[in-house]
Protein backbone atom coordinates (compact mmCIF):
# COMPACT_ATOMS: atom_id res chain seq x y z
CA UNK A 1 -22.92 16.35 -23.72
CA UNK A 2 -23.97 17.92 -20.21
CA UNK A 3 -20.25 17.96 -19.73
CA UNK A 4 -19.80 20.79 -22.54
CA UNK A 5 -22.64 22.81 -20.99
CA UNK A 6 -21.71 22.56 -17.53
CA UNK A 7 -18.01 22.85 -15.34
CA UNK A 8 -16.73 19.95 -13.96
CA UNK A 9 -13.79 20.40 -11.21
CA UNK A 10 -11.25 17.92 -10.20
CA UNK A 11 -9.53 17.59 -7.45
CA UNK A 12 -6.11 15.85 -5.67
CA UNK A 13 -5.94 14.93 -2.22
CA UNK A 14 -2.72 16.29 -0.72
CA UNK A 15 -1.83 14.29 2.21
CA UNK A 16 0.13 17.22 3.86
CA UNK A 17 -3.11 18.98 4.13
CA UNK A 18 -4.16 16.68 6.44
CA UNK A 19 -1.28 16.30 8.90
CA UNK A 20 -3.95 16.62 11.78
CA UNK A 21 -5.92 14.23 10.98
CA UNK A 22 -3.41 11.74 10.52
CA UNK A 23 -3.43 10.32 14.43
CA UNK A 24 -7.33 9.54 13.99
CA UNK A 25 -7.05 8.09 10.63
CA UNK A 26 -4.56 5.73 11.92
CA UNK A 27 -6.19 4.59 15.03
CA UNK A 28 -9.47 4.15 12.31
CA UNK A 29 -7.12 1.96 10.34
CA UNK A 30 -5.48 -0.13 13.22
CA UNK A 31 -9.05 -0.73 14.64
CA UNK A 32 -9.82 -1.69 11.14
CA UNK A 33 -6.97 -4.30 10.65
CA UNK A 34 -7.35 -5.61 14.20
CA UNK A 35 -11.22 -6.88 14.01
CA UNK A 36 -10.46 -8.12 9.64
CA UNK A 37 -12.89 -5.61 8.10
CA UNK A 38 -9.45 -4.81 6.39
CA UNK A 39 -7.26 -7.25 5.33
CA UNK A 40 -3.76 -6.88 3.59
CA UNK A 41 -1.71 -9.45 1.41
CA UNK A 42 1.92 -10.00 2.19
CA UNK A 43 4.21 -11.89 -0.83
CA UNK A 44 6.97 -13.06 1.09
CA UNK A 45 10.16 -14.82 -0.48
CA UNK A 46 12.97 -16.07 1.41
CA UNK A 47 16.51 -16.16 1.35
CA UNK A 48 19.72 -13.94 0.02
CA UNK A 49 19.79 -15.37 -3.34
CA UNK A 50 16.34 -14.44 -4.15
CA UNK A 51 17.02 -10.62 -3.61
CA UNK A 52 17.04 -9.71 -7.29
CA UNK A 53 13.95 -11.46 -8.50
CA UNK A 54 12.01 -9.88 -5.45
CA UNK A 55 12.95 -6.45 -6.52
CA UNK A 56 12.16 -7.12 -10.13
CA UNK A 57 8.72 -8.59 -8.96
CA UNK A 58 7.88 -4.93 -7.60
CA UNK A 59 7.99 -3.56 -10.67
CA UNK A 60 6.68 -6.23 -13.08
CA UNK A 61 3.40 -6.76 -10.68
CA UNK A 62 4.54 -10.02 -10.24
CA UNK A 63 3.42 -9.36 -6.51
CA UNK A 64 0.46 -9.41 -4.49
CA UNK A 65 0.57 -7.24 -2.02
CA UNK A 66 3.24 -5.75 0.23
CA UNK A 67 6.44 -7.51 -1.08
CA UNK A 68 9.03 -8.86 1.61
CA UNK A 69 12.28 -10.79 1.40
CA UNK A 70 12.96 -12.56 4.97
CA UNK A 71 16.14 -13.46 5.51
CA UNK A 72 17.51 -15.93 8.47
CA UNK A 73 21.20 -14.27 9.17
CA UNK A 74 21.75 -17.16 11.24
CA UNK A 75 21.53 -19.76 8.63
């Protein structure tokens, strides 16, 4: 009920805002990656034929993570 009685604000973040900050933030990030305090998935599936299921998987959250298709051009 304090809700009714008193204002509540909310508020997006608008990346282009923040266009300045963007060099630090990524350096913060890389750093981050680079000693595993933050660690990414990659769901990787391979070869031409599987090119429809892997974009279906991107929108049935089939995937985990940042969805690739590799592809060897010289096979």
């Amino acid at each position: 009920m304090q809700l009714v009685v008193q204002r509540a604000e909310m508020r997006g973040f608008i990346l282009l805002d923040h266009l300045d900050r963007i060099p630090a933030a990524m350096a913060e990030l890389e750093a981050g990656v680079r000693s595993g305090q933050i660690r990414y998935r990659t769901d990787i599936r391979d070869g031409f034929a599987a090119i429809p299921e892997t974009f279906l998987r991107l929108f049935s959250g089939a995937n985990q993570g940042k969805q690739l298709l590799r592809n060897d051009l010289a096979a």
